[in-house]
C-alpha atoms as a PDB file:
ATOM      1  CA  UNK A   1      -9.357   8.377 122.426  1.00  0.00           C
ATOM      2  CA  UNK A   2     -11.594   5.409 123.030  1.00  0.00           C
ATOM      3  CA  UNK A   3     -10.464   1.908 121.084  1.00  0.00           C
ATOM      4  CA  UNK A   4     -14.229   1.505 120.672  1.00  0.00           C
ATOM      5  CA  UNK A   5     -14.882  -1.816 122.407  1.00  0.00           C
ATOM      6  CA  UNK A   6     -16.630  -0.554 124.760  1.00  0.00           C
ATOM      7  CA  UNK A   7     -19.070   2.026 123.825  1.00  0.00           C
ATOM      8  CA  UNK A   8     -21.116   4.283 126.372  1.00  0.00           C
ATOM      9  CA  UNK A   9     -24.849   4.411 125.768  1.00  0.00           C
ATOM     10  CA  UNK A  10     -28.081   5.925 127.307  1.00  0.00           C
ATOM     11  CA  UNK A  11     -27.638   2.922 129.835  1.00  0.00           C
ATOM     12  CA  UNK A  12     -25.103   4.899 131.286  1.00  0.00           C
ATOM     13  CA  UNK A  13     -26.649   8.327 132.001  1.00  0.00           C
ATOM     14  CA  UNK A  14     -29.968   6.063 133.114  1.00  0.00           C
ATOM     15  CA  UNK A  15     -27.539   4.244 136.255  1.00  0.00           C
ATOM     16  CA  UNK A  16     -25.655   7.478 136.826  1.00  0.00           C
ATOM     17  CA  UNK A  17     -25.986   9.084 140.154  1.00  0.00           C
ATOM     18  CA  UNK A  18     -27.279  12.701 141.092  1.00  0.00           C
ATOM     19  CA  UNK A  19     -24.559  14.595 142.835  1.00  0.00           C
ATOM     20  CA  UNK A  20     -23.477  18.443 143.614  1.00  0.00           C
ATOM     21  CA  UNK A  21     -19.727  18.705 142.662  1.00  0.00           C
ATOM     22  CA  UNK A  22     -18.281  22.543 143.476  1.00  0.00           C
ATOM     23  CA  UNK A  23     -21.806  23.583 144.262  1.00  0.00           C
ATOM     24  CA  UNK A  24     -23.153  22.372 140.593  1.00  0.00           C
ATOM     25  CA  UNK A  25     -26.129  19.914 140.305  1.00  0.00           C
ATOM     26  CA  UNK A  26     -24.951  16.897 137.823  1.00  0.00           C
ATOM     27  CA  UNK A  27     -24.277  13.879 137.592  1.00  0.00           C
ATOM     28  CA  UNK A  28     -22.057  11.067 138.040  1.00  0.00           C
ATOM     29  CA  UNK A  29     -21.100   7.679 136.336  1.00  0.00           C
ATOM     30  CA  UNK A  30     -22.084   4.593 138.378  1.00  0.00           C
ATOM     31  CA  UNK A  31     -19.119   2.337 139.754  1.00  0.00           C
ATOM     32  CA  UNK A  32     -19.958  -0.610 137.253  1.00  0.00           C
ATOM     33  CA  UNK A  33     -19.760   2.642 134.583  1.00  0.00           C
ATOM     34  CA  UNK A  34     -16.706   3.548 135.924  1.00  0.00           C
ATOM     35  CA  UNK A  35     -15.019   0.537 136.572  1.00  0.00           C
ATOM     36  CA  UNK A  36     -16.302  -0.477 132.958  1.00  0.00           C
ATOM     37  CA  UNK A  37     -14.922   2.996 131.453  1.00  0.00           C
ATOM     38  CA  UNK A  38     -11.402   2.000 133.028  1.00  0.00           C
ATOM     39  CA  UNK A  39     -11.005  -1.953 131.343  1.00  0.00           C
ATOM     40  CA  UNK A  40      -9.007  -0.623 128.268  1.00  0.00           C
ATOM     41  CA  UNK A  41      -6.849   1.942 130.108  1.00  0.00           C
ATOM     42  CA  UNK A  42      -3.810  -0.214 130.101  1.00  0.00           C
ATOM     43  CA  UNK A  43      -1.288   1.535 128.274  1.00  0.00           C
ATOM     44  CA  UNK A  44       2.064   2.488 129.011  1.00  0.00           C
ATOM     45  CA  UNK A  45       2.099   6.002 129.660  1.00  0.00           C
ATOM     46  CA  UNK A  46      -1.479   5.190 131.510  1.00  0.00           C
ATOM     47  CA  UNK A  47      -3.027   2.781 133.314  1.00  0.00           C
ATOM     48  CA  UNK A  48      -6.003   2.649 135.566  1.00  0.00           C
ATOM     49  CA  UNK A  49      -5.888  -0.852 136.926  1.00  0.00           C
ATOM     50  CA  UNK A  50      -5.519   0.341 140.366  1.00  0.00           C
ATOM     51  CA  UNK A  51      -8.520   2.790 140.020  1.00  0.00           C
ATOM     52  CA  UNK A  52     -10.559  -0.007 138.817  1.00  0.00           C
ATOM     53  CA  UNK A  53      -9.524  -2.294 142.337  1.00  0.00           C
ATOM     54  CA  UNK A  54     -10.062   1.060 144.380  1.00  0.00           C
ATOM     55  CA  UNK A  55     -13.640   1.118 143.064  1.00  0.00           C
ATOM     56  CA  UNK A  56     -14.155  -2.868 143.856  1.00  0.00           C
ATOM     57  CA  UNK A  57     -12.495  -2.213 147.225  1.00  0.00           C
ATOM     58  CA  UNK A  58     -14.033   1.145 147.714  1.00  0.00           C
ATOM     59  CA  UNK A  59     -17.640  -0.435 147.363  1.00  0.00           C
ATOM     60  CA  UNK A  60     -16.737  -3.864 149.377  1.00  0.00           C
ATOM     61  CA  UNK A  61     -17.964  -5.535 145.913  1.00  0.00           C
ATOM     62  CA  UNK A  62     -21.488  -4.696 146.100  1.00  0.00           C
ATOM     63  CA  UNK A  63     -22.061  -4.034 142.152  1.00  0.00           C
ATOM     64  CA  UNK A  64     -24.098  -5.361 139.620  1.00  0.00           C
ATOM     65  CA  UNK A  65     -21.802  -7.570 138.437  1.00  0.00           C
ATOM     66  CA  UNK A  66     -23.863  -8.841 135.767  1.00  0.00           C
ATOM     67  CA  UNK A  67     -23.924  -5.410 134.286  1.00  0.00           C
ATOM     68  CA  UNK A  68     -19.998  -4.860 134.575  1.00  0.00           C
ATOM     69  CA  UNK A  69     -20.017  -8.478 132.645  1.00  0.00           C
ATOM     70  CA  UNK A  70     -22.323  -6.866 130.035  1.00  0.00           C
ATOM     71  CA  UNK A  71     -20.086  -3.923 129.494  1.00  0.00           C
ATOM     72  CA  UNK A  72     -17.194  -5.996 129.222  1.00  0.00           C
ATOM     73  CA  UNK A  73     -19.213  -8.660 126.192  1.00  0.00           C
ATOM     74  CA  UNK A  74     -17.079 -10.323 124.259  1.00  0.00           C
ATOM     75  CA  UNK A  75     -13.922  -8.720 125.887  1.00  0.00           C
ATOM     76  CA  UNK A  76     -14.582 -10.844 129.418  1.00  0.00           C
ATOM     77  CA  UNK A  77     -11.051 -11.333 129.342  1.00  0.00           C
ATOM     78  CA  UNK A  78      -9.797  -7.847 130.212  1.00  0.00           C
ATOM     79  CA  UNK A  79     -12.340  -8.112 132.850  1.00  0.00           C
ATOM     80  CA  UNK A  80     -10.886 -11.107 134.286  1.00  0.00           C
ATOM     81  CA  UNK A  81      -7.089  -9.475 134.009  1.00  0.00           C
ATOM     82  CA  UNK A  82      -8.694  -6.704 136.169  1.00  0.00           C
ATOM     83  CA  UNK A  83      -9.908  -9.151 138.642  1.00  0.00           C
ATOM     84  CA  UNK A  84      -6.816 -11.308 138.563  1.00  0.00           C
ATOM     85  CA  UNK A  85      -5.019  -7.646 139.479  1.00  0.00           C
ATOM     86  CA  UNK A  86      -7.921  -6.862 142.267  1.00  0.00           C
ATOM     87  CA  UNK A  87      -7.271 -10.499 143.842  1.00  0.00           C
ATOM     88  CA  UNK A  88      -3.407 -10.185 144.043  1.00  0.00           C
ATOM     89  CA  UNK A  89      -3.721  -6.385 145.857  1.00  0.00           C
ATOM     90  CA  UNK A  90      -6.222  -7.372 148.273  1.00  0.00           C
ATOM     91  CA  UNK A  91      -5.775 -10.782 148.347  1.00  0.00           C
ATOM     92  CA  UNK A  92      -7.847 -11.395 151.812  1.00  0.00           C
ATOM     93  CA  UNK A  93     -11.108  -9.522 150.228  1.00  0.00           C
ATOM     94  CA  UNK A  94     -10.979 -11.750 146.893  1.00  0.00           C
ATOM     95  CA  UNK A  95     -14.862 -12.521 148.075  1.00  0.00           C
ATOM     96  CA  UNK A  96     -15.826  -8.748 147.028  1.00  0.00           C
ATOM     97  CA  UNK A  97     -15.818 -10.409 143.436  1.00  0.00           C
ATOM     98  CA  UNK A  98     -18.957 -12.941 143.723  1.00  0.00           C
ATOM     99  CA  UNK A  99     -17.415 -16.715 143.560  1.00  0.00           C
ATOM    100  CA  UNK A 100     -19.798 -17.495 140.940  1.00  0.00           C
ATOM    101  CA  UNK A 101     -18.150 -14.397 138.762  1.00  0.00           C
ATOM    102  CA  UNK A 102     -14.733 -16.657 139.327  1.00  0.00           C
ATOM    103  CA  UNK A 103     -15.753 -19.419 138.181  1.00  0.00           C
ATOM    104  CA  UNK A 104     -17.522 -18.557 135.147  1.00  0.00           C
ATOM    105  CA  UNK A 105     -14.731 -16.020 133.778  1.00  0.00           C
ATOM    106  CA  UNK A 106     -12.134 -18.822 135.127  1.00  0.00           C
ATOM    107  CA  UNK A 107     -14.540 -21.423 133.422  1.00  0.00           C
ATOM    108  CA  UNK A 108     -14.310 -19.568 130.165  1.00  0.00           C
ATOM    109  CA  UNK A 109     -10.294 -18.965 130.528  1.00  0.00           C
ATOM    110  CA  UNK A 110     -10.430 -23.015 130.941  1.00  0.00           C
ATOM    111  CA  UNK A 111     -12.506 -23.518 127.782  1.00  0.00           C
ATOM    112  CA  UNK A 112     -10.760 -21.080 125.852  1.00  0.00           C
ATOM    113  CA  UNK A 113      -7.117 -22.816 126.686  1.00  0.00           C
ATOM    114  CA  UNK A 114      -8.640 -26.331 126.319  1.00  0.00           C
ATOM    115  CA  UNK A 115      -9.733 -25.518 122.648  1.00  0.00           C
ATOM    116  CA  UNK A 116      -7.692 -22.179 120.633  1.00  0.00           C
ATOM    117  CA  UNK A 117      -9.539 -21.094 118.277  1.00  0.00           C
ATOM    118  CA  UNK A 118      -6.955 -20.652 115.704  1.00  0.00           C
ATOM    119  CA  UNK A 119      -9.327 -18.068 113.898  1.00  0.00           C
ATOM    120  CA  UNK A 120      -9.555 -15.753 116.667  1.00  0.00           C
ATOM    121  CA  UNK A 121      -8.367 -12.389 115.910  1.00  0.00           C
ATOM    122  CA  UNK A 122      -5.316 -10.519 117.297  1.00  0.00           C
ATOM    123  CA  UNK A 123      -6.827  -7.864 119.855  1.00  0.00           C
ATOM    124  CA  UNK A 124      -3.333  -6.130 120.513  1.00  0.00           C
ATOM    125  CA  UNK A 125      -4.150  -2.668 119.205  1.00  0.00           C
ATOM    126  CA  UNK A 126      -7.601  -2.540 121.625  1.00  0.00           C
ATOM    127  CA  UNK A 127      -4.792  -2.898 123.841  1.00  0.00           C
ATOM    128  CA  UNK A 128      -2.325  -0.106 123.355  1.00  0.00           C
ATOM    129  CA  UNK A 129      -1.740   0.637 119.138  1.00  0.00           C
ATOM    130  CA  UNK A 130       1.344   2.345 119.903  1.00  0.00           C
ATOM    131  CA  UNK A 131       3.154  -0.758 122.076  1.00  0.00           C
ATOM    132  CA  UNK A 132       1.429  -3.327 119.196  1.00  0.00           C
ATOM    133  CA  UNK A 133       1.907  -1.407 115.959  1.00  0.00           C
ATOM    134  CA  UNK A 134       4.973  -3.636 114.848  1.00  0.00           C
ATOM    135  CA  UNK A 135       2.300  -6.372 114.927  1.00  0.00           C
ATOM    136  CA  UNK A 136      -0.123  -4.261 112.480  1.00  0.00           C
ATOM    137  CA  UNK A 137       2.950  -2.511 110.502  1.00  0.00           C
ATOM    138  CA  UNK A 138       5.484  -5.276 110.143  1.00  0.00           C
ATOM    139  CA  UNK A 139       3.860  -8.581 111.219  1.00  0.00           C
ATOM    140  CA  UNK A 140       0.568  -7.629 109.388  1.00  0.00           C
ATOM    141  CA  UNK A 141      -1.773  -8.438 111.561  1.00  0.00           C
ATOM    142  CA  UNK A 142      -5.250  -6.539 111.480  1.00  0.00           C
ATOM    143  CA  UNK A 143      -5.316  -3.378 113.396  1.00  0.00           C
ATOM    144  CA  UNK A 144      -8.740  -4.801 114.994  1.00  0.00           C
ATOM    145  CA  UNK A 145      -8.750  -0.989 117.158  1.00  0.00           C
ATOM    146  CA  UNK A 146      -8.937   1.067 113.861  1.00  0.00           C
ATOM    147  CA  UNK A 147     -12.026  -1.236 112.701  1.00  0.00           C
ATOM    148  CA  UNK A 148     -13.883  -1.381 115.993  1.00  0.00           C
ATOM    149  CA  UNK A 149     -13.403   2.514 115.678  1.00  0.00           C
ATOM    150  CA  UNK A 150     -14.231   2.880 111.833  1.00  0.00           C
ATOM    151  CA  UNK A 151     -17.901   0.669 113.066  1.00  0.00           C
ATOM    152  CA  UNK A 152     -18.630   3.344 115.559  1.00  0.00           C
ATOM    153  CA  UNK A 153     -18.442   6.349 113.578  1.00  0.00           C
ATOM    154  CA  UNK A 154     -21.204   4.856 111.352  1.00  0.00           C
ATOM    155  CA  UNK A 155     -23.549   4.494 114.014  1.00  0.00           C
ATOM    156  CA  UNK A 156     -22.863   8.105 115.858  1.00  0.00           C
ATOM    157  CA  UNK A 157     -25.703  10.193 115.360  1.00  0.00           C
ATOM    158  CA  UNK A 158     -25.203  13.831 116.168  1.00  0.00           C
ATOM    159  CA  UNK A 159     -28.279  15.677 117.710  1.00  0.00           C
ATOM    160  CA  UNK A 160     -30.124  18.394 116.031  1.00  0.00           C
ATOM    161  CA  UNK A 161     -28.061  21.454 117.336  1.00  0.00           C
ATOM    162  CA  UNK A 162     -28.945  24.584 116.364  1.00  0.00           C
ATOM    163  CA  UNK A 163     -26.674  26.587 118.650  1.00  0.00           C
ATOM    164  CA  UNK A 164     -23.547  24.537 116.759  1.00  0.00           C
ATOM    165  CA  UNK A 165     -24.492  23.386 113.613  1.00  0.00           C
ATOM    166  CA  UNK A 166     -20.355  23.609 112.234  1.00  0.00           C
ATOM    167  CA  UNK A 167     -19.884  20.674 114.991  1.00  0.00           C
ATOM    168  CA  UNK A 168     -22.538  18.314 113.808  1.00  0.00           C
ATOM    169  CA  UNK A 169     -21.190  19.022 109.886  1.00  0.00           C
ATOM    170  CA  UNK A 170     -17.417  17.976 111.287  1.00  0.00           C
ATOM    171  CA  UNK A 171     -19.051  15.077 112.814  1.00  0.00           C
END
């Protein structure tokens, strides 16, 4: 289940690519989509930080990187973990990430270290709620995932369905 920082919207489905997969006409998530899709997989039991420097390596870099940066928002960070991960596998293709991308997530890391915010939340459970729970269940720290998730289910809005109608009520 999705921790709900990163939500998929018609953006998504407008940058996806047409494709025939087993003969069927559909089609596929863009690489920023994908490579977006994959920031939060960083659990124990499963962790796609190698698919997400396969699809910077796989596409030499050429993505909209501004777009990957809007996916990420607020959560930059993970983005720059993922980078920081990219850099030390392929070390002599570190240009695939622009150097002005660096800078400005390495720019913010420097900002952010300068000056803690002492009011900035603990972001464990968008993390992995299982390996951070003793910092929600005995520590009491907010469990930031189950909010994030508890925001999205307000805005959902299920489609007229006639076909189903007992899935939109569950909804």
């Amino acid at each position: 289940m999705s921790n709900a920082a990163i939500t998929v919207d018609d953006s998504w489905i407008e940058h996806s690519l047409p494709a025939t997969v087993l003969g069927v006409a559909t089609r596929l998530l863009a690489p920023e989509e994908q490579l977006a899709s994959k920031l939060f997989v960083v659990r124990r039991d499963r962790f796609d930080g190698a698919d997400i420097a396969h699809i910077i390596y796989a596409t030499r870099g050429k993505l909209d990187w501004e777009r990957i940066l809007r996916h990420a928002g607020e959560h930059w960070e993970v983005l720059l973990w993922a980078l920081l991960l990219f850099r030390y596998v392929y070390p002599s293709h570190s240009d695939y990430v622009p150097a002005s991308l660096w800078r400005d997530l390495i720019g913010r890391l420097t900002a952010a270290l300068a000056h803690p915010n002492a009011k900035q939340e603990f972001r464990g459970s968008l993390i992995d709620d299982c390996i951070f729970a003793i910092d929600v269940r005995e520590w009491g720290l907010e469990d930031v995932q189950a909010r994030y998730r508890a925001a999205l289910k307000t805005t959902i809005v299920m489609p007229a369905c006639e076909a189903c109608p007992e899935a939109r009520e569950s909804a």
